[in-house]
Protein backbone atom coordinates (compact mmCIF):
# COMPACT_ATOMS: atom_id res chain seq x y z
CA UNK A 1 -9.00 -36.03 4.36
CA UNK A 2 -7.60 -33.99 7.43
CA UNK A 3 -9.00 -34.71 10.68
CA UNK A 4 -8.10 -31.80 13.25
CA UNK A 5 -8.47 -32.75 16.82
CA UNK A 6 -6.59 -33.60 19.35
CA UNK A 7 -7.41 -37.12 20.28
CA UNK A 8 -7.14 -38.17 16.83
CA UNK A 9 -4.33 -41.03 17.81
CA UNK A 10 -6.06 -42.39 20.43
CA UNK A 11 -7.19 -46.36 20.59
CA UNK A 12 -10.12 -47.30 19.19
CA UNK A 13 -12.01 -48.64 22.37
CA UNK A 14 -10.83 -44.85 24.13
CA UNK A 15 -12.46 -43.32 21.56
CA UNK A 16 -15.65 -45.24 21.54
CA UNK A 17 -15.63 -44.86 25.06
CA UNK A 18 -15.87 -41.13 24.52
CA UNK A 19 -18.20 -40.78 21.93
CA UNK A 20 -20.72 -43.04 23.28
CA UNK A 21 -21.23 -41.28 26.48
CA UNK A 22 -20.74 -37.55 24.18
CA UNK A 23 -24.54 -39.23 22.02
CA UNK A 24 -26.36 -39.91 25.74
CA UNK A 25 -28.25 -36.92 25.63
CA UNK A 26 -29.43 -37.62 22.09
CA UNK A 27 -32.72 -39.67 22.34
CA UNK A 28 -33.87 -38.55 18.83
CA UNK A 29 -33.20 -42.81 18.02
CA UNK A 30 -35.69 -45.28 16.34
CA UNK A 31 -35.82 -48.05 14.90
CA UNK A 32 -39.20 -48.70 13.10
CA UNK A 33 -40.83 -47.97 9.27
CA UNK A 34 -38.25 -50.10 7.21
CA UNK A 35 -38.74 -53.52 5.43
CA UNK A 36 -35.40 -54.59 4.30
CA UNK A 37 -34.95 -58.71 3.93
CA UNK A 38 -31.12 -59.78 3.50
CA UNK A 39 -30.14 -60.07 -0.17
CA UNK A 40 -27.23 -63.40 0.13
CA UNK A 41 -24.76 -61.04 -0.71
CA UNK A 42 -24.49 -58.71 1.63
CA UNK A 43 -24.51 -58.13 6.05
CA UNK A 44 -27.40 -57.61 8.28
CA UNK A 45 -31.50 -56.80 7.26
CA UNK A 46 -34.50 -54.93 8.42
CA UNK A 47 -37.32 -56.58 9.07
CA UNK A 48 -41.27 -55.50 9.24
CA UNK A 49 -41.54 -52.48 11.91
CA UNK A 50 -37.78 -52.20 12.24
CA UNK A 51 -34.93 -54.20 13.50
CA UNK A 52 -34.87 -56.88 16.26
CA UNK A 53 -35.21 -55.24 19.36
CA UNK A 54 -33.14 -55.64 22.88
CA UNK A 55 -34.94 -53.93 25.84
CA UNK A 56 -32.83 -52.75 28.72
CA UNK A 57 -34.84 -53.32 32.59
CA UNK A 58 -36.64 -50.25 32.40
CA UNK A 59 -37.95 -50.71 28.73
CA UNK A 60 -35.26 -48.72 26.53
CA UNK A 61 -34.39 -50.22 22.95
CA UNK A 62 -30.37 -50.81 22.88
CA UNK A 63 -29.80 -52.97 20.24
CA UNK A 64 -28.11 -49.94 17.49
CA UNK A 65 -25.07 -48.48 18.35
CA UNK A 66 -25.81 -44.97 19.32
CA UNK A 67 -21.81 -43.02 18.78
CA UNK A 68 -21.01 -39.12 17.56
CA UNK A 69 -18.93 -38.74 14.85
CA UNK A 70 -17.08 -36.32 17.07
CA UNK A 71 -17.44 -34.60 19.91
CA UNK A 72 -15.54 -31.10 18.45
CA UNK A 73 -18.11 -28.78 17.90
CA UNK A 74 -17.63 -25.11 16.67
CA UNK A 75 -20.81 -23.76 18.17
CA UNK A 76 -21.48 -23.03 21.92
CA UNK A 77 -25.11 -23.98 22.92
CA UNK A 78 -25.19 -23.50 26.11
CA UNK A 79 -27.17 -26.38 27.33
CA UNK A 80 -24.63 -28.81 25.38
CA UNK A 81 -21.83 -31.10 26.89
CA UNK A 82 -20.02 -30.80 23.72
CA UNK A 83 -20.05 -26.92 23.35
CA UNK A 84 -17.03 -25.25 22.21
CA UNK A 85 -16.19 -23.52 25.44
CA UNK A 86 -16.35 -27.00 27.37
CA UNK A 87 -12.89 -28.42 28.14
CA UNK A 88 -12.92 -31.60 27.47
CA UNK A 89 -10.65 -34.26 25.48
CA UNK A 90 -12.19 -33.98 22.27
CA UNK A 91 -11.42 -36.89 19.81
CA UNK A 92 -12.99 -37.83 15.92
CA UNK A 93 -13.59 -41.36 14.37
CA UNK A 94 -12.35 -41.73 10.98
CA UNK A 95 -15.31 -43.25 8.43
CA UNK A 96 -13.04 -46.47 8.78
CA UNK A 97 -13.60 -46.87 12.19
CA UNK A 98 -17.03 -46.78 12.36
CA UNK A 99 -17.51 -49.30 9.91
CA UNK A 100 -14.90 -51.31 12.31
CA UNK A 101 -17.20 -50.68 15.21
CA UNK A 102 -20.16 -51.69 13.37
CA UNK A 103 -19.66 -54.71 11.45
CA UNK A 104 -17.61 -56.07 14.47
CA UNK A 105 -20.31 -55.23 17.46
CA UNK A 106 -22.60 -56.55 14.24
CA UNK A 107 -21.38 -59.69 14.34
CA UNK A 108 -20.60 -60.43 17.90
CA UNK A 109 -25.08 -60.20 18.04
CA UNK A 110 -24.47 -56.62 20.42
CA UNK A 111 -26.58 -54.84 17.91
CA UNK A 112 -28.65 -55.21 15.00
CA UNK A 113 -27.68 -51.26 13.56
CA UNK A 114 -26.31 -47.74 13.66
CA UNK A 115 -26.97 -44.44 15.23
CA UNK A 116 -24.77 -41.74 13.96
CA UNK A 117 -24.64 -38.25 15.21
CA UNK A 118 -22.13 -35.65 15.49
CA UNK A 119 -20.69 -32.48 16.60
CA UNK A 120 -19.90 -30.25 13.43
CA UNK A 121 -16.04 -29.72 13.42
CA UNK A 122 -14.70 -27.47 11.15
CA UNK A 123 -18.41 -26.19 9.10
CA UNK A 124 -21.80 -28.24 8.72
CA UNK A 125 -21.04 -29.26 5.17
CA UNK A 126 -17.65 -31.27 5.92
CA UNK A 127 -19.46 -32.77 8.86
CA UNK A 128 -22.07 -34.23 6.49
CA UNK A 129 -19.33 -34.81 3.93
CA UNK A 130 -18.04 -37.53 7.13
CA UNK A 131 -21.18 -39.19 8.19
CA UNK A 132 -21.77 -39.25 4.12
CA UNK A 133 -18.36 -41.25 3.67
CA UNK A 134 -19.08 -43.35 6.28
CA UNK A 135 -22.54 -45.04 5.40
CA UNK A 136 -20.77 -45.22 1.61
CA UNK A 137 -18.36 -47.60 2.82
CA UNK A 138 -20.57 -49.77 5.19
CA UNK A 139 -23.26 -49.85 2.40
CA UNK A 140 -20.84 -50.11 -0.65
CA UNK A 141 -17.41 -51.56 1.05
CA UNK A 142 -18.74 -53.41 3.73
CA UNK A 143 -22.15 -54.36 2.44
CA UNK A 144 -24.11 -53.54 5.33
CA UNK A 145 -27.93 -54.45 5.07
CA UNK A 146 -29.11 -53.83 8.76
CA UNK A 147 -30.59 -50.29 10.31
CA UNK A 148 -28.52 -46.92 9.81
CA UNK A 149 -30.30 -43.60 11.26
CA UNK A 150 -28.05 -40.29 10.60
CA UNK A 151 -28.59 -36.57 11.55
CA UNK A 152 -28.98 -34.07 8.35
CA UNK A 153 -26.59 -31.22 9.94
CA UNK A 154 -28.48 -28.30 8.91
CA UNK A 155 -26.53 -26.03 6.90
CA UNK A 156 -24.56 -28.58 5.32
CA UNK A 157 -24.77 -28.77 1.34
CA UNK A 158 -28.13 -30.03 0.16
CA UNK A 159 -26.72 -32.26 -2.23
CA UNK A 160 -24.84 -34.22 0.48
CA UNK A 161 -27.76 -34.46 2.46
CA UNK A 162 -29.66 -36.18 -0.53
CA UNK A 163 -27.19 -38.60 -1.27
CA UNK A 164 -26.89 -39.67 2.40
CA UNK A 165 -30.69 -40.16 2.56
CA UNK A 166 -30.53 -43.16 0.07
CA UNK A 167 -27.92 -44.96 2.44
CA UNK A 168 -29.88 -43.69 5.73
CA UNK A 169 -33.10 -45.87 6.33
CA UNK A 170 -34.11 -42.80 8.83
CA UNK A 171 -32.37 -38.96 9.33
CA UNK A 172 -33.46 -36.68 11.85
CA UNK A 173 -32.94 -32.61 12.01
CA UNK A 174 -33.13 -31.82 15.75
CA UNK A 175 -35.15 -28.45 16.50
CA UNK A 176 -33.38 -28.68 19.92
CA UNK A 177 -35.61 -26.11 21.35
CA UNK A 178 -39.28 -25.46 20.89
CA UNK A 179 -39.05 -21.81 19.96
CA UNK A 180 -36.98 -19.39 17.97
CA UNK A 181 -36.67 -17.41 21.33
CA UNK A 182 -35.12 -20.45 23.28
CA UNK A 183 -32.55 -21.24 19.94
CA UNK A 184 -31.61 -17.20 20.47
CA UNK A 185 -31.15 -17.67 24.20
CA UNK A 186 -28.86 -20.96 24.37
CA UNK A 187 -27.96 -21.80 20.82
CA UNK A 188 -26.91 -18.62 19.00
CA UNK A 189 -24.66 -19.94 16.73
CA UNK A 190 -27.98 -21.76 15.40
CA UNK A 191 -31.36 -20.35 13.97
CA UNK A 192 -34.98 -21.95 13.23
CA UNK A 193 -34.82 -21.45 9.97
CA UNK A 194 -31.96 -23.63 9.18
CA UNK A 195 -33.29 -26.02 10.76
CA UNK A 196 -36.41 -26.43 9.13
CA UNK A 197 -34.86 -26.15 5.72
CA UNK A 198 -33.51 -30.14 5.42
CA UNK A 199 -36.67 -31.05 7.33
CA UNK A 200 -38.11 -29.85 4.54
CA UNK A 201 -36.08 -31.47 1.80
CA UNK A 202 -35.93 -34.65 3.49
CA UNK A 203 -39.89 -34.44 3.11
CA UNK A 204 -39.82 -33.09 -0.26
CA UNK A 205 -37.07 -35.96 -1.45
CA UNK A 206 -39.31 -38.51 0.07
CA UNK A 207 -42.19 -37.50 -1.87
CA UNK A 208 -40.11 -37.58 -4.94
CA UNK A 209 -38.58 -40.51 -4.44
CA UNK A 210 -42.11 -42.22 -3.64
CA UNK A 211 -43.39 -41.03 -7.04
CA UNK A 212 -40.01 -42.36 -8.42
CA UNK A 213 -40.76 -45.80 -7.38
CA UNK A 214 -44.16 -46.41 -9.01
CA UNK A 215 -42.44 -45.87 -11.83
CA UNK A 216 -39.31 -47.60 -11.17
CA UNK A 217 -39.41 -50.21 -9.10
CA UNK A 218 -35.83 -51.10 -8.68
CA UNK A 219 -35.29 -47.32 -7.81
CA UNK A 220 -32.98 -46.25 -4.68
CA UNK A 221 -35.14 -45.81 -1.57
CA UNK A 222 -34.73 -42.57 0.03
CA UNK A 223 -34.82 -42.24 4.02
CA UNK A 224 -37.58 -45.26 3.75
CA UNK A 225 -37.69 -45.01 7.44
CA UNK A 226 -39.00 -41.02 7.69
CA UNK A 227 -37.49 -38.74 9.38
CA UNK A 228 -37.57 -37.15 13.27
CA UNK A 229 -36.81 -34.73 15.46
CA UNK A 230 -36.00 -33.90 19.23
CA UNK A 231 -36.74 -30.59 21.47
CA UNK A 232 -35.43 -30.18 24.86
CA UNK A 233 -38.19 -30.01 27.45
CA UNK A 234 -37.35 -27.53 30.59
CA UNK A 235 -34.06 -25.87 29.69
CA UNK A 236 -36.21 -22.79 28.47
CA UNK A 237 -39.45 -21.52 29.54
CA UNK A 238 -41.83 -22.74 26.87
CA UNK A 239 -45.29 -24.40 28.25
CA UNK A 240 -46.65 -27.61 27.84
CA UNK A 241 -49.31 -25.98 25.40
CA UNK A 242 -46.16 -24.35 23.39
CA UNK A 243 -44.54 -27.55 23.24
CA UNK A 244 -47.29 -29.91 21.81
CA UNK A 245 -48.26 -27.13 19.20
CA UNK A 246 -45.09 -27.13 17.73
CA UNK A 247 -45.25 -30.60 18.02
CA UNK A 248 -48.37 -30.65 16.22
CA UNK A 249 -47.38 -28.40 13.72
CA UNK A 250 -43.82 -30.88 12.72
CA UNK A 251 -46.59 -33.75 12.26
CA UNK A 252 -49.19 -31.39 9.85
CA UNK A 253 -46.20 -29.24 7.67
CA UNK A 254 -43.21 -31.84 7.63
CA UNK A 255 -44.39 -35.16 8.25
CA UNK A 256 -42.52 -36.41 11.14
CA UNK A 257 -42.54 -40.09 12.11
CA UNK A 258 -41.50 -39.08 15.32
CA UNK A 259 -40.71 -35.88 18.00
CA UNK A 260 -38.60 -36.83 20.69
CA UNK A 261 -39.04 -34.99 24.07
CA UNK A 262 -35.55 -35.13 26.42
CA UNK A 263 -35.64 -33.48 29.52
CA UNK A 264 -33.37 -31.05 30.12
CA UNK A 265 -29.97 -31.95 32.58
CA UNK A 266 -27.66 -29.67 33.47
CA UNK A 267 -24.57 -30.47 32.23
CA UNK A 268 -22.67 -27.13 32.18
CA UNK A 269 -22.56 -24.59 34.67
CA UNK A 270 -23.99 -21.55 33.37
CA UNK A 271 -26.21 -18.33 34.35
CA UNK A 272 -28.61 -18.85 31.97
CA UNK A 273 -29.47 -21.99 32.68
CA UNK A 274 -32.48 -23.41 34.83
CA UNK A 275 -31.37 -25.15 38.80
CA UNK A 276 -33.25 -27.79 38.71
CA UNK A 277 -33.14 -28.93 42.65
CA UNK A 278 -35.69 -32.02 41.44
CA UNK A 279 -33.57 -33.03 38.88
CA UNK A 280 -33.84 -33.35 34.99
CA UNK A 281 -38.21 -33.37 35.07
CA UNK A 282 -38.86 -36.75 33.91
CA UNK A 283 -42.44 -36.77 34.92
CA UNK A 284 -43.02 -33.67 32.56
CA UNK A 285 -41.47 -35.48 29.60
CA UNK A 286 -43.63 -38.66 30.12
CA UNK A 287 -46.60 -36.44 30.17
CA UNK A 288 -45.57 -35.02 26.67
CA UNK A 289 -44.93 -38.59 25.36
CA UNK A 290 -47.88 -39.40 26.41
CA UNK A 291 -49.79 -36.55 24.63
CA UNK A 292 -47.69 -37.81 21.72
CA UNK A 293 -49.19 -40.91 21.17
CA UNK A 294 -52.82 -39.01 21.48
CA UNK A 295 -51.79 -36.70 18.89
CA UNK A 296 -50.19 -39.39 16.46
CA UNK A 297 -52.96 -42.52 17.19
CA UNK A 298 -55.56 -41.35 18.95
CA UNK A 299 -57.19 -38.32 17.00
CA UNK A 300 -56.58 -35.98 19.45
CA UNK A 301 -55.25 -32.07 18.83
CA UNK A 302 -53.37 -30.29 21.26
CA UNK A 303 -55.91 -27.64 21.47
CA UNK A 304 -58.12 -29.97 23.01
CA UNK A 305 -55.43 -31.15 25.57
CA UNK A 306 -54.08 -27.93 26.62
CA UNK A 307 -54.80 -24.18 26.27
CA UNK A 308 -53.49 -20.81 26.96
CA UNK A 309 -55.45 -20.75 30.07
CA UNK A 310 -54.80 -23.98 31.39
CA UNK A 311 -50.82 -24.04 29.42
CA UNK A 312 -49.72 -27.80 31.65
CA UNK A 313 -50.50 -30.75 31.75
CA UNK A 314 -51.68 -32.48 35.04
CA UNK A 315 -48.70 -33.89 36.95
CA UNK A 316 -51.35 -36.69 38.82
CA UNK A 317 -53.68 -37.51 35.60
CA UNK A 318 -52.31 -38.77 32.32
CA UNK A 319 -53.19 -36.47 29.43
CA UNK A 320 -55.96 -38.69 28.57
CA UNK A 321 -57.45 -39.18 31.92
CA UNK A 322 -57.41 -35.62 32.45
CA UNK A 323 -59.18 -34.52 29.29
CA UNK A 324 -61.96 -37.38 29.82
CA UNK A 325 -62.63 -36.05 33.57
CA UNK A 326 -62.79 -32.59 31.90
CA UNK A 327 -65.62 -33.57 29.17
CA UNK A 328 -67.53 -36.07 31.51
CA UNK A 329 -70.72 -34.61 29.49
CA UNK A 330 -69.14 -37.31 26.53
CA UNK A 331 -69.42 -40.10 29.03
CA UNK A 332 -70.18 -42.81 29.78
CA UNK A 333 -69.62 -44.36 26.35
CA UNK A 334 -71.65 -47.79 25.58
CA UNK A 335 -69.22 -50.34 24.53
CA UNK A 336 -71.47 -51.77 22.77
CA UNK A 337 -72.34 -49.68 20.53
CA UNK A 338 -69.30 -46.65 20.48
CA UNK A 339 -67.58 -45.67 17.57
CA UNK A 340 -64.05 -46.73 17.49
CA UNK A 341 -63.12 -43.32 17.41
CA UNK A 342 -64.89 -42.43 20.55
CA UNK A 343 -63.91 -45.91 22.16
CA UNK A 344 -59.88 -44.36 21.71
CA UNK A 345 -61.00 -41.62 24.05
CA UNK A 346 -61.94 -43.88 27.17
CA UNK A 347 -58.99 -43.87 29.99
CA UNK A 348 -57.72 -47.95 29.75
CA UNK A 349 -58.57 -48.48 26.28
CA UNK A 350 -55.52 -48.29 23.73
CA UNK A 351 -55.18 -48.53 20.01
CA UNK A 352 -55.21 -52.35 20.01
CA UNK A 353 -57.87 -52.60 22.65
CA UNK A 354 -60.23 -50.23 20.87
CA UNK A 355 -59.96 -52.68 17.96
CA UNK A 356 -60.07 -55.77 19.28
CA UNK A 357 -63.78 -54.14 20.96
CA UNK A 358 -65.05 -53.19 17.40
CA UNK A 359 -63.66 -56.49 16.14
CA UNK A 360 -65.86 -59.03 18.91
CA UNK A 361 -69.21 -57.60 19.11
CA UNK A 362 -70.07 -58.21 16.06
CA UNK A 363 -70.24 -61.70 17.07
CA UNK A 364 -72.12 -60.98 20.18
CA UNK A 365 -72.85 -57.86 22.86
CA UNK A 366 -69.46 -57.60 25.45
CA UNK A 367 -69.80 -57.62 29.31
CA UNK A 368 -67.03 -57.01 31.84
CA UNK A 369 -65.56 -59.87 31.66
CA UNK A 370 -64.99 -60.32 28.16
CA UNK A 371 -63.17 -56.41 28.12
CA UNK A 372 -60.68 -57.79 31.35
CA UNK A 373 -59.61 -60.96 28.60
CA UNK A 374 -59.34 -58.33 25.85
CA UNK A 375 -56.83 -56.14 28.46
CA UNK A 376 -58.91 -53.07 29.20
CA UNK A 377 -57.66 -51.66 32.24
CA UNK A 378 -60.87 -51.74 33.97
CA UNK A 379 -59.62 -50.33 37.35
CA UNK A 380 -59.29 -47.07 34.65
CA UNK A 381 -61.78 -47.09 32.28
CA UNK A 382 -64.90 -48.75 34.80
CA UNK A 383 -65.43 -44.69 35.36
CA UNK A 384 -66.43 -43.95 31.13
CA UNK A 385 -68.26 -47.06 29.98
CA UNK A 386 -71.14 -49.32 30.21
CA UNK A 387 -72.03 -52.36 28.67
CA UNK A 388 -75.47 -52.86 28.18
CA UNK A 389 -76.43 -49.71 29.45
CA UNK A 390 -75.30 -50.70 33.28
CA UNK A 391 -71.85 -49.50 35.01
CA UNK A 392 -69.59 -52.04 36.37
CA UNK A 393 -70.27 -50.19 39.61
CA UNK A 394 -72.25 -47.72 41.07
CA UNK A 395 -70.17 -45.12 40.14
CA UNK A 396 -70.75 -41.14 40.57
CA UNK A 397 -70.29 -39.22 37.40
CA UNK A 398 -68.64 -36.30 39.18
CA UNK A 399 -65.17 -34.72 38.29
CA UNK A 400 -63.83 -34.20 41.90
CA UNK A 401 -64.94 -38.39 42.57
CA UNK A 402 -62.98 -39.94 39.51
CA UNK A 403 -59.81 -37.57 39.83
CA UNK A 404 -59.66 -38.77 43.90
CA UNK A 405 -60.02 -42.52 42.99
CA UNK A 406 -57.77 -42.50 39.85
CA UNK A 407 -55.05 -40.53 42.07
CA UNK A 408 -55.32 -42.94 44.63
CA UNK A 409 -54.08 -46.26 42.41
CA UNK A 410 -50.37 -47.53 43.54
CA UNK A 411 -49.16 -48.84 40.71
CA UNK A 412 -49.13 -45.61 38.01
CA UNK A 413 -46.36 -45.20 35.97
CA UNK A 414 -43.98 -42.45 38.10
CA UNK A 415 -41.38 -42.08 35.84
CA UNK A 416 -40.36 -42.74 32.31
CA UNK A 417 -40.08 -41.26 28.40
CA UNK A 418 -41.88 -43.74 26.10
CA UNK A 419 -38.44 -45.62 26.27
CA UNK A 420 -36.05 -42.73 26.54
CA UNK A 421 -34.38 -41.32 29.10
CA UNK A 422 -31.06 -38.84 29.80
CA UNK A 423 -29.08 -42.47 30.89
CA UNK A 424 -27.86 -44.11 27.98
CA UNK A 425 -27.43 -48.60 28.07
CA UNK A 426 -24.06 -49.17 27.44
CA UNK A 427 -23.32 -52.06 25.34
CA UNK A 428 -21.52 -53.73 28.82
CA UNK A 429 -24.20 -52.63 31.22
CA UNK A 430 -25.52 -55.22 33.64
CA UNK A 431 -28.51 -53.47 33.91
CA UNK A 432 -28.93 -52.51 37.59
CA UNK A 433 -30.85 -49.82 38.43
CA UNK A 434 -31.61 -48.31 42.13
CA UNK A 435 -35.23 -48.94 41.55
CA UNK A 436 -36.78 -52.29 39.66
CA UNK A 437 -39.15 -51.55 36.89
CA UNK A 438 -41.85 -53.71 36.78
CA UNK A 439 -43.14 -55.53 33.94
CA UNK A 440 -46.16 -53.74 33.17
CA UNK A 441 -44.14 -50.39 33.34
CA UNK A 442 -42.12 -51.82 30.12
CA UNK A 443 -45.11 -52.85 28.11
CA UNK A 444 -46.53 -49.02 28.60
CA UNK A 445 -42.77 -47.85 27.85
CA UNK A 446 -42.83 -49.72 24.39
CA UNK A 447 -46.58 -49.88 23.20
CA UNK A 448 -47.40 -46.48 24.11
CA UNK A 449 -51.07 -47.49 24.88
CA UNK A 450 -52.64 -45.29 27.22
């Protein structure tokens, strides 16, 4: 095979050094959803709720190896570092050298998997035809066991995308932005509809291949890990509303394990993209995480979140805390006697919390103190619940009250993505950041309780 770039003769580590910090913007990365025990004869495993994860110091998994294919690219999207009209040393890795990469970062304990994207050099089906070859020869060659997530290029040749989802433990089809107006206004060269089509046979393969396996247990797995998805938050005008809907809408039609929200940075100089004098808006994306976890754990619809009157969410309130101080009439809740469903909709109580409730009064009625051991944030919730019909204080019921004294706590979460940001960990970083995270910040990042 012909590889036609430039910086095709470069060292190894020169190129890795390239296309690791070209895949920094990508945050459409997980881990979780495969069960994979080592076999004897073969490298690496996955293990209940994904691999073995490292944390970085402000909560981010870096334990795969998160590299591009390439960073050539025959498209311009104008929000993209990697766009053809960029000049920049563009370089490729040949199949071979990933599996280099891999096995040897593998075994030196840097990482426990692989992240594979990639520009599309020379058409979308002899991209795929690449990252295909490559997770052939570290499944078949190399005998790699451990965690492999790939992007389905859409437009490449359906058949290639199938046979790369029984190597992949989890692809991903980024929408890249929310609407078919933003793909028209920075990605031309790309269109929603091709998009949408290998999100759909990824979920109509995974169907399949589930029926497949009742029959045959020995059967090929296919994408056992789902599938995902990322959309760019800020670099076009769509509202909060806009952006959970279509969120909403990936979870109902296709299925999604996961959407990934990255806040836009401006990385190219270009008219028609947004100044942002704040900044990429991190606080906006960890709102829409947030909401993500209501929408995916906690029974909530967007609709109830947001509307077209009110299209944003509250930069002061979490999505939660703001729809509870909006429907006071449902509170306060008896924790006594609330149905778990209800008890997910109190500010402080997460998924594990609201269980761990239904779970302990049936041996007894809770107080205060038993819901502090239990890890309800109190200094959240002590606004929406009673036990035993009394209020840990004497607490008005009124909107304008609860917003003031939840506003006024030190220690909210300022910044953060549910453990993705636009910085990506090297595998060398010493992890020093300007500002220390503290430790309760990371347990938000990766439970996602809210």
């Amino acid at each position: 095979m012909e590889f036609l770039t430039a910086g095709q003769d470069m060292p190894l580590m020169d190129k890795l050094a390239i296309l690791t910090g070209a895949a920094k913007y990508d945050v459409a990365c997980t881990s979780s959803g495969v069960d994979r025990r080592g076999s004897g004869s073969s490298v690496g495993s996955c293990v209940a709720s994904g691999i073995c994860h490292s944390f970085s110091s402000d909560g981010r998994c870096i334990s795969l190896l998160k590299i591009l294919m390439t960073n050539e690219c025959i498209y311009d999207c104008k929000y993209c570092i990697n766009r053809r009209s960029n000049d920049t040393l563009r370089t490729i890795f040949t199949p071979d050298e990933i599996c280099t990469l891999t096995m040897e970062f593998y075994r030196r304990n840097y990482i426990e998997g692989l992240f594979l994207s990639s520009g599309i050099v020379n058409s979308p089906t002899y991209t795929m035809e690449l990252i295909f070859r490559t997770l052939f020869l570290l499944r078949r060659k190399y005998r790699f066991n451990g965690y492999i997530h790939v992007k389905a290029i859409p437009g490449a040749a359906p058949e290639l995308i199938r046979q790369t989802g029984f190597l992949a433990d989890r692809m991903s089809c980024n929408l890249e932005l929310p609407t078919a107006d933003g793909l028209k206004a920075l990605a031309p060269n790309k269109h929603r509809k091709s998009i949408l089509t290998p999100m759909r046979q990824i979920q109509e393969e995974i169907h399949s291949n589930r029926n497949e396996l009742v029959l045959y247990r020995n059967a090929p797995k296919f994408v056992a890990g789902g599938q995902s998805t990322q959309m760019i938050v800020g670099a076009t005008g769509e509202s909060d509303y806009q952006i959970m809907s279509v969120a909403q809408g990936l979870y109902e039609r296709f299925e999604l394990k996961r959407v990934f929200y990255s806040a836009f940075v401006r990385v190219n100089d270009d008219k028609n993209l947004p100044v942002l004098p704040g900044g990429p808006p991190l606080m906006r994306e960890h709102r829409l995480y947030q909401a993500d976890w209501l929408l995916r754990f906690y029974g909530f619809k967007a609709e109830e979140l947001l509307s077209e009157d009110r299209p944003f969410f509250n930069v002061l309130l979490d999505p939660k805390e703001d729809w509870a101080v909006r429907h006071l009439e449902q509170f306060p809740v008896e924790i006594n006697s609330a149905s778990y469903d209800m008890l997910l909709r109190v500010p402080g109580i997460g998924v594990n919390s609201a269980r761990r409730i239904v779970a302990a009064r049936r041996s007894g009625r809770l107080n205060f103190d038993n819901l502090r051991k239990m890890g309800i944030v109190l200094k959240r919730a002590l606004y929406f619940i009673t036990c035993s019909g009394k209020m840990m204080y004497n607490t008005k019921l009124d909107e304008d009250y609860i917003v003031r004294r939840l506003t006024e706590s030190k220690d909210r979460i300022r910044l953060g993505s549910d453990a993705m940001t636009f910085r990506q960990m090297s595998l060398f970083d010493d992890g020093a950041f300007q500002a220390d995270v503290k430790q309760e910040e990371k347990i938000h990042t990766v439970v996602g309780e809210v």
